[in-house]
C-alpha atoms as a PDB file:
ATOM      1  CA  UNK A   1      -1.643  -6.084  13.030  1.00  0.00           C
ATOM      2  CA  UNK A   2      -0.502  -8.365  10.504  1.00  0.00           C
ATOM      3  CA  UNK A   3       2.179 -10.432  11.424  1.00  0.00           C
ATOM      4  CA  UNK A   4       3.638 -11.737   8.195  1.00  0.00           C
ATOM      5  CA  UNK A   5       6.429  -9.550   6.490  1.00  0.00           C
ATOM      6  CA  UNK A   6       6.251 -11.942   3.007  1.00  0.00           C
ATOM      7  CA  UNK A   7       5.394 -10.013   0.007  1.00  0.00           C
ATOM      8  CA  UNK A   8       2.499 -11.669  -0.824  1.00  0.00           C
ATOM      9  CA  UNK A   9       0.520 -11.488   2.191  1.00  0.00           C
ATOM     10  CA  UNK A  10       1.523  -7.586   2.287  1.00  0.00           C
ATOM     11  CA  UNK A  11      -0.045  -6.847  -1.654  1.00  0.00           C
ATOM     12  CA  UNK A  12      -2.696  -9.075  -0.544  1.00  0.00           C
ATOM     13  CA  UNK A  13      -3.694  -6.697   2.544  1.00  0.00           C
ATOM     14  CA  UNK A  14      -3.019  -3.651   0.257  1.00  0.00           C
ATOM     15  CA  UNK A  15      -5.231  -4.887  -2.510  1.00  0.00           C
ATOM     16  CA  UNK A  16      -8.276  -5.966   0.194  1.00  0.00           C
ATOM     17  CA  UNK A  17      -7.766  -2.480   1.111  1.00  0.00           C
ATOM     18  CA  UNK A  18      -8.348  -0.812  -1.977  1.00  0.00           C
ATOM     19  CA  UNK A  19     -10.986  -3.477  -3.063  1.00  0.00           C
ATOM     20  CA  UNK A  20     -12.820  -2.328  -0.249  1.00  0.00           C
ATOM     21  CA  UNK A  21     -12.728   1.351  -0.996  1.00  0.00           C
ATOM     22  CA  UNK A  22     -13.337   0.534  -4.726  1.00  0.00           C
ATOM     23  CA  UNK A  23     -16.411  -1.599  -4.957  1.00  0.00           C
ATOM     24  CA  UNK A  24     -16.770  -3.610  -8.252  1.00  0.00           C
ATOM     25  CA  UNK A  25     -13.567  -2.278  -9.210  1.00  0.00           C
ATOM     26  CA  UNK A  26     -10.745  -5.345 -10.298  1.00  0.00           C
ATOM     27  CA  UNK A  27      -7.833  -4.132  -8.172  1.00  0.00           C
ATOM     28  CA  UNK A  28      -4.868  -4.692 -10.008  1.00  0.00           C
ATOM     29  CA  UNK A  29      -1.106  -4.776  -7.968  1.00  0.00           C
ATOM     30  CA  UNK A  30       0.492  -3.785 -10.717  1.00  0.00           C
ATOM     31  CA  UNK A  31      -0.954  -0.383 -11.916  1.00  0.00           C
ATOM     32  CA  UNK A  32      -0.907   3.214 -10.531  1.00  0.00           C
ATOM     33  CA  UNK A  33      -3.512   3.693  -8.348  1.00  0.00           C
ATOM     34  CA  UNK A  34      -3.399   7.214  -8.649  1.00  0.00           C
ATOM     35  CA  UNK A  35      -3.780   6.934 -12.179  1.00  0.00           C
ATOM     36  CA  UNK A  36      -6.305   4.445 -12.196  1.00  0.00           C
ATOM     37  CA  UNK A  37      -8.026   6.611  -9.333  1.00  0.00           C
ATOM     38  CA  UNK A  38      -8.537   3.763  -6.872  1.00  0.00           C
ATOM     39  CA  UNK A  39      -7.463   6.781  -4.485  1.00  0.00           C
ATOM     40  CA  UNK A  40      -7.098  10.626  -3.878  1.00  0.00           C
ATOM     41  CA  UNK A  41      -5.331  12.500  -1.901  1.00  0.00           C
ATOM     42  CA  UNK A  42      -7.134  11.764   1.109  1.00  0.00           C
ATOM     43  CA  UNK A  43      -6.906   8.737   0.583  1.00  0.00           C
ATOM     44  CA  UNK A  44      -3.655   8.354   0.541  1.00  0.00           C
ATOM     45  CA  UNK A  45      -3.228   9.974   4.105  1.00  0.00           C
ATOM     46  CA  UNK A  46      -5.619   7.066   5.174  1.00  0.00           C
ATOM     47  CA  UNK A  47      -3.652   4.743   3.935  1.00  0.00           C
ATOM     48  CA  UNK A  48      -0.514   6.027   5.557  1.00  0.00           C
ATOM     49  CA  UNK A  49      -2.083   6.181   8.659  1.00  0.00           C
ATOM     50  CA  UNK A  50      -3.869   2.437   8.413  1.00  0.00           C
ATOM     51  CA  UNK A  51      -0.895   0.876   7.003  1.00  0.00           C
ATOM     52  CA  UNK A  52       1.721   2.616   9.736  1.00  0.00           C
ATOM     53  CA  UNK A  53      -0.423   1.194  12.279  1.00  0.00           C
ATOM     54  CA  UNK A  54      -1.139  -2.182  10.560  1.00  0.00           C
ATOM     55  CA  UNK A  55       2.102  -2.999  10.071  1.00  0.00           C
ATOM     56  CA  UNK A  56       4.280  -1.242  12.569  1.00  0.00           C
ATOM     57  CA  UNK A  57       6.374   1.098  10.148  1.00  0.00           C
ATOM     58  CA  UNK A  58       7.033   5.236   9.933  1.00  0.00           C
ATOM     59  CA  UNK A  59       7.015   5.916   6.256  1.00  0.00           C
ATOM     60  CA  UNK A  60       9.050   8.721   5.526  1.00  0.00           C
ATOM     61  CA  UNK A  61       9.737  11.306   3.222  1.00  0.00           C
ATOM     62  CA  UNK A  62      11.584   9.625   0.583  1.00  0.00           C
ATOM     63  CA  UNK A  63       9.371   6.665   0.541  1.00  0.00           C
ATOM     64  CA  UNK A  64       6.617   9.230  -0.933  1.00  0.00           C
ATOM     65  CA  UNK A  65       9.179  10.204  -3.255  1.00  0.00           C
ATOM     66  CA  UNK A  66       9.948   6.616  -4.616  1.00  0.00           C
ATOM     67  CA  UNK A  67       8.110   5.672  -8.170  1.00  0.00           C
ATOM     68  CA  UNK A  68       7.393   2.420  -6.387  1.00  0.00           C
ATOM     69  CA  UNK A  69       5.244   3.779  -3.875  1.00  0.00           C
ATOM     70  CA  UNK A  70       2.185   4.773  -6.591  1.00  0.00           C
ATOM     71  CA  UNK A  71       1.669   0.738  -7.155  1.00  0.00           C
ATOM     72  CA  UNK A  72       0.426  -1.614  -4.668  1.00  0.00           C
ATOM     73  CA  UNK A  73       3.286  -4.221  -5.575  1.00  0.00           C
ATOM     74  CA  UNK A  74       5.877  -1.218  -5.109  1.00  0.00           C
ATOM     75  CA  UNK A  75       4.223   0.113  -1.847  1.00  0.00           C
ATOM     76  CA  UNK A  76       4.261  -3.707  -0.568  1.00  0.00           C
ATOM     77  CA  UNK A  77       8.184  -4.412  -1.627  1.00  0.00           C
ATOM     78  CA  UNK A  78       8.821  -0.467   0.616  1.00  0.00           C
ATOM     79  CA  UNK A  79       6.709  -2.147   3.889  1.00  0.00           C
ATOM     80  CA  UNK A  80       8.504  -5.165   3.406  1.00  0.00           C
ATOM     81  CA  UNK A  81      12.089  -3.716   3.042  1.00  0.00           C
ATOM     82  CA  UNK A  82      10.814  -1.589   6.818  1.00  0.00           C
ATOM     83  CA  UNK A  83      10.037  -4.842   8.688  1.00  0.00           C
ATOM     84  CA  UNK A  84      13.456  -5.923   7.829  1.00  0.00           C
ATOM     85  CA  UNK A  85      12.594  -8.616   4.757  1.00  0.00           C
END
């Protein structure tokens, strides 16, 4: 589990996550992933499920539901917000 709540170190386990899903692709915090396709669908249930576990946290409903959570700079600030930063 990772034990530090900063923002950084959060986008920086979301974008080794990606990166290693996305070989050779430049992982940027910034975009959409679903628009730049670094996942699907099923993806995206993996990542639920790895980042619940890695961090903790219950996503819920209107987290999915928040613009913010389609970027890896948005999905970090919602994990951080859950482990109280």
């Amino acid at each position: 589990m990772t034990s530090s709540s900063d923002l950084a170190s959060i986008i920086t386990w979301l974008t080794q996550w990606f990166s290693e899903r996305n070989p050779g692709v430049e992982i940027k915090a910034s975009v959409d992933f679903y628009e730049e396709r670094y996942i699907d669908s099923f993806g995206i249930i993996e990542l639920i499920d790895v980042a619940e576990g890695e961090f903790n946290i219950m996503f819920d409903d209107d987290d999915f539901k928040k613009a913010q959570f389609r970027k890896i700079e948005g999905l970090a600030a919602i994990i951080q917000e859950k482990l109280g930063g």
